[in-house]
N, C-alpha and C. Protein backbone atom coordinates (compact mmCIF):
# COMPACT_ATOMS: atom_id res chain seq x y z
N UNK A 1 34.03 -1.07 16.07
CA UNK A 1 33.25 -2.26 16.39
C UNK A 1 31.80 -2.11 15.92
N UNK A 2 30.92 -0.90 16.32
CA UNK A 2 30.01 -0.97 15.67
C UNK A 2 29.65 -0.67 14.02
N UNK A 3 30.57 -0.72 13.41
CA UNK A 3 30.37 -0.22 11.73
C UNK A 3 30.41 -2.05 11.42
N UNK A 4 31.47 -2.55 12.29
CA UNK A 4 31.56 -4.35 12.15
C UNK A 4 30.24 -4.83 12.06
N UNK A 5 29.66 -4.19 13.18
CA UNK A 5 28.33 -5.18 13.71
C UNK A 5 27.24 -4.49 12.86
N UNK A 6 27.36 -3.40 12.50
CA UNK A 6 26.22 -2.99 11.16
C UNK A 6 26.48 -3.52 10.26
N UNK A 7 27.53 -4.06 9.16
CA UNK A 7 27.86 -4.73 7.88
C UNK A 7 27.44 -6.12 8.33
N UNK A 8 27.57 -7.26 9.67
CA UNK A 8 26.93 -8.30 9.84
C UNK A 8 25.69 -7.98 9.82
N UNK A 9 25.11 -7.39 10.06
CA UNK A 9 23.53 -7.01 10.45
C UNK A 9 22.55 -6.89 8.53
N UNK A 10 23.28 -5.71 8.07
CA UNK A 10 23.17 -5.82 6.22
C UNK A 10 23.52 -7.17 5.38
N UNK A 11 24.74 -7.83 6.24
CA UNK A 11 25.13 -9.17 5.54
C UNK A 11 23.95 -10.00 5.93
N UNK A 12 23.50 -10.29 6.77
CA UNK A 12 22.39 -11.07 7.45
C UNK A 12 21.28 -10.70 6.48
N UNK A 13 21.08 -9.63 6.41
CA UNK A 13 19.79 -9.12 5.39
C UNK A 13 19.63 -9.64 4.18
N UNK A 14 20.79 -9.32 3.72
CA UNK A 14 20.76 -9.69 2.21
C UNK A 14 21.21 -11.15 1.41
N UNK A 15 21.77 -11.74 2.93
CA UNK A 15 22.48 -13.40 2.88
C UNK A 15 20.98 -13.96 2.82
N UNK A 16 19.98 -13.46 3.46
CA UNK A 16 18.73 -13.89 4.36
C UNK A 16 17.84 -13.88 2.67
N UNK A 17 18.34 -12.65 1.82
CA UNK A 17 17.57 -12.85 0.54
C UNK A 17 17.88 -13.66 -0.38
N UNK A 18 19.51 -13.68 -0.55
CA UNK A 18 19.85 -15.27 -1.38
C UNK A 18 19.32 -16.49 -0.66
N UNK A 19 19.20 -16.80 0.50
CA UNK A 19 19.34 -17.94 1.06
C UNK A 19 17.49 -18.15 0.87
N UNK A 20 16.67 -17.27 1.00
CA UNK A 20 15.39 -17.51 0.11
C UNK A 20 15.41 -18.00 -1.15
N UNK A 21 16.25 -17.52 -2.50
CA UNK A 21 16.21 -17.93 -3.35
C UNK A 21 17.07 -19.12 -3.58
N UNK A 22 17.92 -19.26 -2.48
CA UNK A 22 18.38 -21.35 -2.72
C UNK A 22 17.55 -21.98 -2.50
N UNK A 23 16.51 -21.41 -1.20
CA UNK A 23 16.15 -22.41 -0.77
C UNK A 23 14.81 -22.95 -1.91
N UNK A 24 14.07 -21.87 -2.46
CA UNK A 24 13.59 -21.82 -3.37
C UNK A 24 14.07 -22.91 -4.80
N UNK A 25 15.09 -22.38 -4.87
CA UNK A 25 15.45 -23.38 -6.08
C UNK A 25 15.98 -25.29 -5.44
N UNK A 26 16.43 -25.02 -4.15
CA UNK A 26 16.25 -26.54 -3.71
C UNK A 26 15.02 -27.13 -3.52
N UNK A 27 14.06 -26.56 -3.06
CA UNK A 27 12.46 -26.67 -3.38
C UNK A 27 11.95 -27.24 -4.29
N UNK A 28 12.31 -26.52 -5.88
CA UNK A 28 11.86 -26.83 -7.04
C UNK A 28 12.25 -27.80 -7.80
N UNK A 29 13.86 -28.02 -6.90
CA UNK A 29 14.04 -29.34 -7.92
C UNK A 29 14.49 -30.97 -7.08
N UNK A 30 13.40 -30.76 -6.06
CA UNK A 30 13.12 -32.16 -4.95
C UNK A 30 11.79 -32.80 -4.99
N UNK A 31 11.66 -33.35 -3.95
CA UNK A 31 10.18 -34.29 -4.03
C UNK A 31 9.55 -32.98 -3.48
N UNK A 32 9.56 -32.11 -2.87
CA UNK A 32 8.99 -31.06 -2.31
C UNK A 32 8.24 -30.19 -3.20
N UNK A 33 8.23 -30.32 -4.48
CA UNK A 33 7.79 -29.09 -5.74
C UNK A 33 6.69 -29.38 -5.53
N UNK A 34 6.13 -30.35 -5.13
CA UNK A 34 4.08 -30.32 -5.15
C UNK A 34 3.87 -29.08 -3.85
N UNK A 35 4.82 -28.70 -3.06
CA UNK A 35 4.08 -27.54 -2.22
C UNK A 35 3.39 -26.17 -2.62
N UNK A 36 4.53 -26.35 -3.97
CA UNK A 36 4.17 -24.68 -4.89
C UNK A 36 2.91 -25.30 -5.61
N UNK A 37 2.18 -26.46 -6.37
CA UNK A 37 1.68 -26.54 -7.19
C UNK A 37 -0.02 -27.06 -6.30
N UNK A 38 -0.42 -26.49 -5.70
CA UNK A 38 -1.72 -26.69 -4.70
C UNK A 38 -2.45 -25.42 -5.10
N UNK A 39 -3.57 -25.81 -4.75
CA UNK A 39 -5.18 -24.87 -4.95
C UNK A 39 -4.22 -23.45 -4.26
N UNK A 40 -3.85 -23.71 -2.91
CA UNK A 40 -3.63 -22.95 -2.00
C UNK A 40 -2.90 -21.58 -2.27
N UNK A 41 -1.34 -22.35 -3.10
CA UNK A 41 -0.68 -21.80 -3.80
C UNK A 41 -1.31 -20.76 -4.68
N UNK A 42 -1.99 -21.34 -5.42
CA UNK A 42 -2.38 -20.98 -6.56
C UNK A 42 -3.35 -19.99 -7.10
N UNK A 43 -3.27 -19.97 -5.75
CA UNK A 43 -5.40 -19.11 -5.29
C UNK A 43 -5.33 -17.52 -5.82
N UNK A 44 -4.27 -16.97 -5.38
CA UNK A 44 -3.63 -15.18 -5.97
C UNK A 44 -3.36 -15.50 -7.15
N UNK A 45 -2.92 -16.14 -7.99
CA UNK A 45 -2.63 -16.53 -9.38
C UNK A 45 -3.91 -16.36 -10.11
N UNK A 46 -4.76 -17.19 -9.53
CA UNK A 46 -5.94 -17.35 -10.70
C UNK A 46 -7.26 -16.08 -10.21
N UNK A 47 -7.42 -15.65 -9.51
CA UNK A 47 -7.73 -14.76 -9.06
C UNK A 47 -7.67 -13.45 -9.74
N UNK A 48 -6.36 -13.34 -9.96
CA UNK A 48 -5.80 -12.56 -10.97
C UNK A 48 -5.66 -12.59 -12.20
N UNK A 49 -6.07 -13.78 -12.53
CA UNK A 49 -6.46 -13.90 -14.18
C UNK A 49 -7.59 -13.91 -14.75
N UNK A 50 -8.43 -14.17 -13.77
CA UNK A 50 -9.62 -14.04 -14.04
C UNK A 50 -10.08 -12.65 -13.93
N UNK A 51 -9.75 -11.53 -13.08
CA UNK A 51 -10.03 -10.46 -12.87
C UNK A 51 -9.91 -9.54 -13.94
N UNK A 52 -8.10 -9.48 -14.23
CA UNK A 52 -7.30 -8.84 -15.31
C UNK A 52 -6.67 -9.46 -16.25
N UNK A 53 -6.62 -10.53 -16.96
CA UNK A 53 -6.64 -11.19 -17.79
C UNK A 53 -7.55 -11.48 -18.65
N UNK A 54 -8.55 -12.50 -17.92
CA UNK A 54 -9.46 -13.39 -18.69
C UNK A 54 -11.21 -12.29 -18.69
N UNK A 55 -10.62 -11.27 -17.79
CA UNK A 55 -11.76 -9.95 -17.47
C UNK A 55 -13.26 -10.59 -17.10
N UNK A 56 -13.30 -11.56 -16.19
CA UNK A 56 -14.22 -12.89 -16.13
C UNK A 56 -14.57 -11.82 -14.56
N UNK A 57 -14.10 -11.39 -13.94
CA UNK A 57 -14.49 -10.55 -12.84
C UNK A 57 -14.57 -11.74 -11.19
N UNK A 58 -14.76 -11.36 -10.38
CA UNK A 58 -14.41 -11.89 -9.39
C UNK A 58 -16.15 -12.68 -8.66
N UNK A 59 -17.12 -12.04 -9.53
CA UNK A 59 -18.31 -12.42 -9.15
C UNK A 59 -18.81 -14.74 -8.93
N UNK A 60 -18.13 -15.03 -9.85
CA UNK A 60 -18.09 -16.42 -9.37
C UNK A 60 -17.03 -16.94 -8.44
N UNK A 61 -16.45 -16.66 -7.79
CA UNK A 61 -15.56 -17.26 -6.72
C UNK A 61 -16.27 -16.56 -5.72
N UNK A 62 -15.83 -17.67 -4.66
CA UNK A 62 -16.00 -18.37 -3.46
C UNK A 62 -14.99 -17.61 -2.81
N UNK A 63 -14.69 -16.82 -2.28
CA UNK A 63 -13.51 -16.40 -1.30
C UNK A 63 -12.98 -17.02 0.14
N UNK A 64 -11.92 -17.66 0.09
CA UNK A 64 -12.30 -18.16 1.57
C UNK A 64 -12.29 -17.51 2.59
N UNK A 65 -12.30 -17.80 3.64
CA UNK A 65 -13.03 -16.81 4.93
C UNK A 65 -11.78 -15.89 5.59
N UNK A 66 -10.81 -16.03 4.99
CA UNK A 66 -9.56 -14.71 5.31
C UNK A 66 -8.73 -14.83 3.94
N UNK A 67 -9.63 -13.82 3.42
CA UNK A 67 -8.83 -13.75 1.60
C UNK A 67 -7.62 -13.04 1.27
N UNK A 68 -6.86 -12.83 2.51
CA UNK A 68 -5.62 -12.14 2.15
C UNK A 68 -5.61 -11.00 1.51
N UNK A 69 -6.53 -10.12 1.85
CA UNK A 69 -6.31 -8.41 0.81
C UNK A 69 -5.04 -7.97 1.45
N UNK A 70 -4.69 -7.99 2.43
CA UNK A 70 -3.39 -7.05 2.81
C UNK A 70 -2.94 -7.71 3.82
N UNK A 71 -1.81 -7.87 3.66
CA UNK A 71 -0.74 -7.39 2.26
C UNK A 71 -0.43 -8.07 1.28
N UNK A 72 -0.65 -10.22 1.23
CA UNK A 72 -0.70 -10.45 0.17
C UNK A 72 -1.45 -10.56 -0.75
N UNK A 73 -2.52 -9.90 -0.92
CA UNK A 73 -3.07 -9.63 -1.90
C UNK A 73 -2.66 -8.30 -2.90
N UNK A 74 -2.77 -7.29 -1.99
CA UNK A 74 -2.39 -6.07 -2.32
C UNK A 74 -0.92 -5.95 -3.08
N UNK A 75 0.38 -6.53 -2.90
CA UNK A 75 1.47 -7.03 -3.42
C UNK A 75 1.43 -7.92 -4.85
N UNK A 76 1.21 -8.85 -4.37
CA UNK A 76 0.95 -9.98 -5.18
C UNK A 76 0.08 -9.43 -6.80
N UNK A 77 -0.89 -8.89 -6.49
CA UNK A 77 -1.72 -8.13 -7.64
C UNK A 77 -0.38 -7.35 -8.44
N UNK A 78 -0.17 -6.49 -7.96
CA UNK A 78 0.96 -5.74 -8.27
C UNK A 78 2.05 -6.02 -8.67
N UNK A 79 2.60 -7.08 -8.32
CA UNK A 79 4.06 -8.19 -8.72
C UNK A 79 3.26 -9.02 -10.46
N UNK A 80 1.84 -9.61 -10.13
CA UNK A 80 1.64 -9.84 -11.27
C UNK A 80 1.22 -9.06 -12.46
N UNK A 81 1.11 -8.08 -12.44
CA UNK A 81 0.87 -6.47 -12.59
C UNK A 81 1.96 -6.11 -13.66
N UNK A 82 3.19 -6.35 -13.00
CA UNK A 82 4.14 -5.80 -13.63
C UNK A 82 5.01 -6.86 -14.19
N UNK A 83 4.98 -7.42 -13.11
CA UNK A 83 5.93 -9.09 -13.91
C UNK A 83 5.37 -10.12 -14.93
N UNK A 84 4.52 -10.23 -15.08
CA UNK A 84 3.40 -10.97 -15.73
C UNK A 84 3.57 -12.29 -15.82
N UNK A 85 4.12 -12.76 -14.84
CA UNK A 85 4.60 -14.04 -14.96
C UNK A 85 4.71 -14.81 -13.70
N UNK A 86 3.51 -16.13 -13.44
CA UNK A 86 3.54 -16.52 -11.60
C UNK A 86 4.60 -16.82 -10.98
N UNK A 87 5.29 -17.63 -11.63
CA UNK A 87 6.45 -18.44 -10.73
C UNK A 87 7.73 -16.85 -10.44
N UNK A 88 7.76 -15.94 -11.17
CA UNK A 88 8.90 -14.86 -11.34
C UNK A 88 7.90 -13.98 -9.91
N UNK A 89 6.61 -13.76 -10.16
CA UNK A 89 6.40 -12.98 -9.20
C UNK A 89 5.96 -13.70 -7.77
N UNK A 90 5.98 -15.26 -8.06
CA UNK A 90 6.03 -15.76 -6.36
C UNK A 90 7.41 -15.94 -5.83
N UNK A 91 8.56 -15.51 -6.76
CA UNK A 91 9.85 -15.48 -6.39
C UNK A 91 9.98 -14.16 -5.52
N UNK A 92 10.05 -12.97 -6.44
CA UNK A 92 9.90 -12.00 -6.09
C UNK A 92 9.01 -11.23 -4.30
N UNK A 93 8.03 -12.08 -4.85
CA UNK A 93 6.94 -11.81 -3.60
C UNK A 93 7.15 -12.29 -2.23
N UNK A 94 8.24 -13.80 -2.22
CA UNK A 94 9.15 -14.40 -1.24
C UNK A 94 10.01 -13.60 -1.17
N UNK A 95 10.64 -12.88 -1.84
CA UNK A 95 11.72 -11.31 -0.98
C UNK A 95 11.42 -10.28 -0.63
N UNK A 96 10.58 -10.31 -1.05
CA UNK A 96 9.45 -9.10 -0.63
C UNK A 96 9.32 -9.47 0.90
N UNK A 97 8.56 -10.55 1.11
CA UNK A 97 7.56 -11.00 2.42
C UNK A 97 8.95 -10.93 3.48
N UNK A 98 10.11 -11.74 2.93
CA UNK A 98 11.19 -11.55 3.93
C UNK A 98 11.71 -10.54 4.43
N UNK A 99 11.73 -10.00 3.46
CA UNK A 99 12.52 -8.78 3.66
C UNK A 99 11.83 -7.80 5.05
N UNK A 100 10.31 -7.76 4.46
CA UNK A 100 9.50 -7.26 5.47
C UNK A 100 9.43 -8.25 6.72
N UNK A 101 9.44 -9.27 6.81
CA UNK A 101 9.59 -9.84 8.13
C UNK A 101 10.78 -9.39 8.71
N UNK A 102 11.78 -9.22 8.06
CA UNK A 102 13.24 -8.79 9.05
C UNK A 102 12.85 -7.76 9.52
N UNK A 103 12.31 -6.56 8.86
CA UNK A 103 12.56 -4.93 8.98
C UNK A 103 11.54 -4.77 10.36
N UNK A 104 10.22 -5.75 9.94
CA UNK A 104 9.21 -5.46 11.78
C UNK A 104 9.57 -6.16 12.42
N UNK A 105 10.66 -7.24 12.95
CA UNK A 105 10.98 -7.66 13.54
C UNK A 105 12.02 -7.17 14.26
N UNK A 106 12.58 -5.82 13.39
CA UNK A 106 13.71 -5.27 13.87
C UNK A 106 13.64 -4.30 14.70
N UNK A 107 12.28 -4.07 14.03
CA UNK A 107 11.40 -2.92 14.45
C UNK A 107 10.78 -2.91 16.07
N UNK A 108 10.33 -3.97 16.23
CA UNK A 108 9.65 -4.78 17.28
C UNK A 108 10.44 -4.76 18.83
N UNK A 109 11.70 -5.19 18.38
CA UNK A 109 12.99 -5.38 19.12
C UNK A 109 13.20 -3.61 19.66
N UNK A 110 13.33 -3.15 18.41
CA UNK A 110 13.67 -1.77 18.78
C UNK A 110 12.35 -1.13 19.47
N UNK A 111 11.34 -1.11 19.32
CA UNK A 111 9.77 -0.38 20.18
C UNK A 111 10.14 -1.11 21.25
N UNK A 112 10.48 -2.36 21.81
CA UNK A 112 10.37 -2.72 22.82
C UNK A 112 10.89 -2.54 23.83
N UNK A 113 12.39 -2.36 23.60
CA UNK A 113 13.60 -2.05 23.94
C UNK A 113 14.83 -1.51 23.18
N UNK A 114 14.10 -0.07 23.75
CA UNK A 114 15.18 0.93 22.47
C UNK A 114 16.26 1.14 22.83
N UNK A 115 16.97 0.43 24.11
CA UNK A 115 18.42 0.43 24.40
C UNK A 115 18.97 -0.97 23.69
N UNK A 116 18.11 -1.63 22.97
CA UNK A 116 18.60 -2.69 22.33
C UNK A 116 19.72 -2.49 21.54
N UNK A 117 20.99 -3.32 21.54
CA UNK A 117 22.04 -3.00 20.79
C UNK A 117 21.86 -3.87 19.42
N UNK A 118 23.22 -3.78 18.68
CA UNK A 118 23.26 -3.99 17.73
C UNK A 118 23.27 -5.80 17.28
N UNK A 119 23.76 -6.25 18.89
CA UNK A 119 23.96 -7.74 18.95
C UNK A 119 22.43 -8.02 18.89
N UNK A 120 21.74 -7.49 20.05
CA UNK A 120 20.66 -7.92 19.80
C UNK A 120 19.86 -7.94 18.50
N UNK A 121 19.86 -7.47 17.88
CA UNK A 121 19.14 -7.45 16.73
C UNK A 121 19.79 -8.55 15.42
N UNK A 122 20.91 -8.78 15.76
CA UNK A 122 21.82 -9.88 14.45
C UNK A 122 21.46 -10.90 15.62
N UNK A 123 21.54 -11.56 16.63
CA UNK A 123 20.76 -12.18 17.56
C UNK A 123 19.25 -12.85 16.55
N UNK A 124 18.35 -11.63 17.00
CA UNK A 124 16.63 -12.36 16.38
C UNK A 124 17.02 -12.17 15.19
N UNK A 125 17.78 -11.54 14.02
CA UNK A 125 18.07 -11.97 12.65
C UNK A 125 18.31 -13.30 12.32
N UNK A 126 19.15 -13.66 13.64
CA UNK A 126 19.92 -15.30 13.00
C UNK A 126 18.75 -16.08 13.57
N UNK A 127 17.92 -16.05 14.50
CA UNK A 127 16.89 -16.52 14.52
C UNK A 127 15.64 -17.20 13.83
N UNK A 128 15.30 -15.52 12.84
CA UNK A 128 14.68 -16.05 11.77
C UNK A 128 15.41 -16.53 10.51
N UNK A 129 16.65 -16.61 9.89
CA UNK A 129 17.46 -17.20 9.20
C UNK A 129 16.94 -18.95 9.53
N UNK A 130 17.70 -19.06 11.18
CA UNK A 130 17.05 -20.46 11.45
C UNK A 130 16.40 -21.27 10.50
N UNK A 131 14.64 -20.93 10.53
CA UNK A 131 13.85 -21.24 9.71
C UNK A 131 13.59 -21.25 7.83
N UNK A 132 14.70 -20.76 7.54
CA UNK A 132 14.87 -20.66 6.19
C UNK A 132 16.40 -21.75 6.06
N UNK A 133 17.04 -21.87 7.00
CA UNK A 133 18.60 -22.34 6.27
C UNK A 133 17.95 -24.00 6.89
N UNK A 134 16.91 -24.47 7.18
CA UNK A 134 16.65 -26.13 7.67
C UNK A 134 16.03 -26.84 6.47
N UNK A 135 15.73 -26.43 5.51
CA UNK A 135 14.98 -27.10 4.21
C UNK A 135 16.12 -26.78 3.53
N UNK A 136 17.12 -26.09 3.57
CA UNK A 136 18.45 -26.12 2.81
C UNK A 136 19.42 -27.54 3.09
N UNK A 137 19.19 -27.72 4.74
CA UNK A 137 20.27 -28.67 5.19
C UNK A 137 19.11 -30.13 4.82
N UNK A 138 18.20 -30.32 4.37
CA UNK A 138 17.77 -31.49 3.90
C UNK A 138 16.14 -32.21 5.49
N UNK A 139 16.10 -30.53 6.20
CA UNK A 139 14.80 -30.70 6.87
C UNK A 139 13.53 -30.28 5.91
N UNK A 140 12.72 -30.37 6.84
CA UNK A 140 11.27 -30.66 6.52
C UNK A 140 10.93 -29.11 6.01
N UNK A 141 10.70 -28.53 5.07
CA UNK A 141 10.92 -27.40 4.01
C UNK A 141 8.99 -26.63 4.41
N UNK A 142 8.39 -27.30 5.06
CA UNK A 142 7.30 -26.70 5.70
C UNK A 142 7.45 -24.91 6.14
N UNK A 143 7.89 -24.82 7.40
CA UNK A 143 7.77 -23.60 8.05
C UNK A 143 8.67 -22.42 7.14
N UNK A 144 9.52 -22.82 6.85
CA UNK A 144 9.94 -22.21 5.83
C UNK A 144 8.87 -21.71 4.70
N UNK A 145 8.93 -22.82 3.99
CA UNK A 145 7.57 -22.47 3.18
C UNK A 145 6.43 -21.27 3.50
N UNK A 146 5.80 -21.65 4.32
CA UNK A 146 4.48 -20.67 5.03
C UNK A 146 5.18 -19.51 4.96
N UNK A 147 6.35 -19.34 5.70
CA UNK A 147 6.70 -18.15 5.51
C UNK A 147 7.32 -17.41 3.87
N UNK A 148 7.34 -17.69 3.30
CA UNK A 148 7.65 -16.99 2.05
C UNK A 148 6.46 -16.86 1.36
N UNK A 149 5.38 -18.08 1.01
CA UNK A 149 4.24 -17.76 -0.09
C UNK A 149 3.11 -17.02 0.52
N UNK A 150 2.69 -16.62 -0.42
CA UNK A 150 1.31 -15.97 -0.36
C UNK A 150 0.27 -16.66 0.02
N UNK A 151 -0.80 -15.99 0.20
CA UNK A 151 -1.90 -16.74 1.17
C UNK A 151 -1.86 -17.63 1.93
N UNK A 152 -0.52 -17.75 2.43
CA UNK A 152 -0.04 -18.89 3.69
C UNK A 152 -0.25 -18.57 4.83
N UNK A 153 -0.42 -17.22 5.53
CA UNK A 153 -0.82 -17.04 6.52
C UNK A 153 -0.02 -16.22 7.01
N UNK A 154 1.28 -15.76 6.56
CA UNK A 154 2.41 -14.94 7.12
C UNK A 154 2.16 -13.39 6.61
N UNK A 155 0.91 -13.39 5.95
CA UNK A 155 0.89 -11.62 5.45
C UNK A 155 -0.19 -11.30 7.24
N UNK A 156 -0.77 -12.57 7.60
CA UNK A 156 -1.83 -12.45 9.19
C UNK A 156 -0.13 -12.04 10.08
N UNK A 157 0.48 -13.08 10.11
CA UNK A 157 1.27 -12.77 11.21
C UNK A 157 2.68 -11.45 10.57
N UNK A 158 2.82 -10.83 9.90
CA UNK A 158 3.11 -9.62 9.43
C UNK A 158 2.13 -8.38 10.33
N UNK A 159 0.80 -8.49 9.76
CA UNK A 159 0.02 -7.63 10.15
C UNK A 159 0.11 -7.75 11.84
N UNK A 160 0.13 -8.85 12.11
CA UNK A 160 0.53 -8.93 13.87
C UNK A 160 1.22 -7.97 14.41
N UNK A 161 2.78 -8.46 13.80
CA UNK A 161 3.75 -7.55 13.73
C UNK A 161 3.65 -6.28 14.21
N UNK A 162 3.01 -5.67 13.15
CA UNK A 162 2.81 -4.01 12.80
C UNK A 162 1.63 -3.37 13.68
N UNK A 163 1.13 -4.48 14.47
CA UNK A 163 0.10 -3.83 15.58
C UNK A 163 0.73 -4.19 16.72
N UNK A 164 1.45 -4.81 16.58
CA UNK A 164 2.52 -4.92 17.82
C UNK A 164 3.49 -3.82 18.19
N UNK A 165 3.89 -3.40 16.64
CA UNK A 165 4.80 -2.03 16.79
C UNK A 165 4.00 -0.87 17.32
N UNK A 166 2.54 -0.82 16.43
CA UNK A 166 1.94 0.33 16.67
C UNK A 166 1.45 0.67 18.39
N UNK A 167 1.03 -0.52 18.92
CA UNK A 167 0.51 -0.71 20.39
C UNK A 167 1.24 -0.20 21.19
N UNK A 168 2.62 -0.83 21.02
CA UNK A 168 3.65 -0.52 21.79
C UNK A 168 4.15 1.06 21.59
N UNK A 169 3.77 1.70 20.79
CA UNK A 169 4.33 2.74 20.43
C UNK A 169 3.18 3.90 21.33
C-alpha cells in the first residue's frame, strides 16, 4: 500500500509539471496571451538584456521597490544564461517555481507534523494542483498565473515557505 501511495505522490509531481505546461500552452493560444506580454512580465527579460546582452548595465533603471533578487531573479538570470531564449526560459522557470512549491510545501507538512502520512501529503498536493487544473477547465487563468511567472510575487511567498520550514525547525 505504501509503494501505491508513493507512485501517486511522484505521479502528482510530475502530472503537476505537464499540467503547467498545458496550461501554459492553453494560455498562449486564448484571449488570455496579453498576461505574458506586460511591463510586469517582462521586467527579468529586459533587465537581462540590458545587463548581458546590450552591456548597457543596470545604472538607468528604476528598480521597483521588491526587485525579486531571490529566487526569481537569481534563476531566471541563469535560465536566460543558458537558454537564451525568453519565452523557453519563462517555460522552464514555471517548472522550476512549481516544482519548488510542491517540495516546501511537502516539506512544511512534514516540519509540522512529522507523523504526517503519505495521504496527507497527496492531500495538500491535490490542493495545489487545484489552482493550476481551473484555467485548464476554462476559469479565470489569474492565480494560476502568479504562481508560475517571475516577478509575480510567488518567489516572496516561496521565501515564506522556507522560513516557515526553518522556524519551525
Amino acid at each position: 500500500m505504501k509503494t501505491a501511495l508513493r507512485f501517486i505522490h511522484l505521479f502528482m509531481f510530475f502530472g503537476g509539471i505537464l499540467l503547467v505546461m498545458l496550461l501554459i500552452a492553453v494560455i498562449s493560444q486564448s484571449k488570455h496571451i496579453n498576461l505574458f506580454l506586460n511591463a510586469d512580465t517582462l521586467y527579468l527579460p529586459s533587465i537581462y538584456l540590458d545587463v548581458f546582452v546590450h552591456g548597457t548595465g543596470i545604472k538607468g533603471w528604476h528598480l521597483n521597490a521588491s526587485p525579486n533578487f531571490f529566487p526569481d531573479m537569481i534563476i531566471h538570470m541563469g535560465l536566460m544564461g543558458i537558454l537564451k531564449e525568453t519565452a523557453l526560459t519563462s517555460l522552464v522557470f514555471s517548472i522550476i517555481q512549481f516544482g519548488s512549491l510542491m517540495v516546501l510545501i511537502y516539506f512544511v507538512v512534514k516540519t509540522w507534523d512529522p507523523e504526517a502520512g503519505i495521504e496527507t501529503h497527496i492531500m495538500t498536493g491535490m490542493v495545489v494542483l487545484l489552482f493550476l487544473v481551473s484555467p485548464v477547465l476554462g476559469e479565470d487563468p489569474l492565480i494560476a498565473f502568479i504562481l508560475l511567472v517571475p516577478a509575480y510575487h510567488c518567489g516572496f511567498f516561496l521565501n515564506s515557505l522556507l522560513a516557515m520550514i526553518t522556524g519551525i525547525l
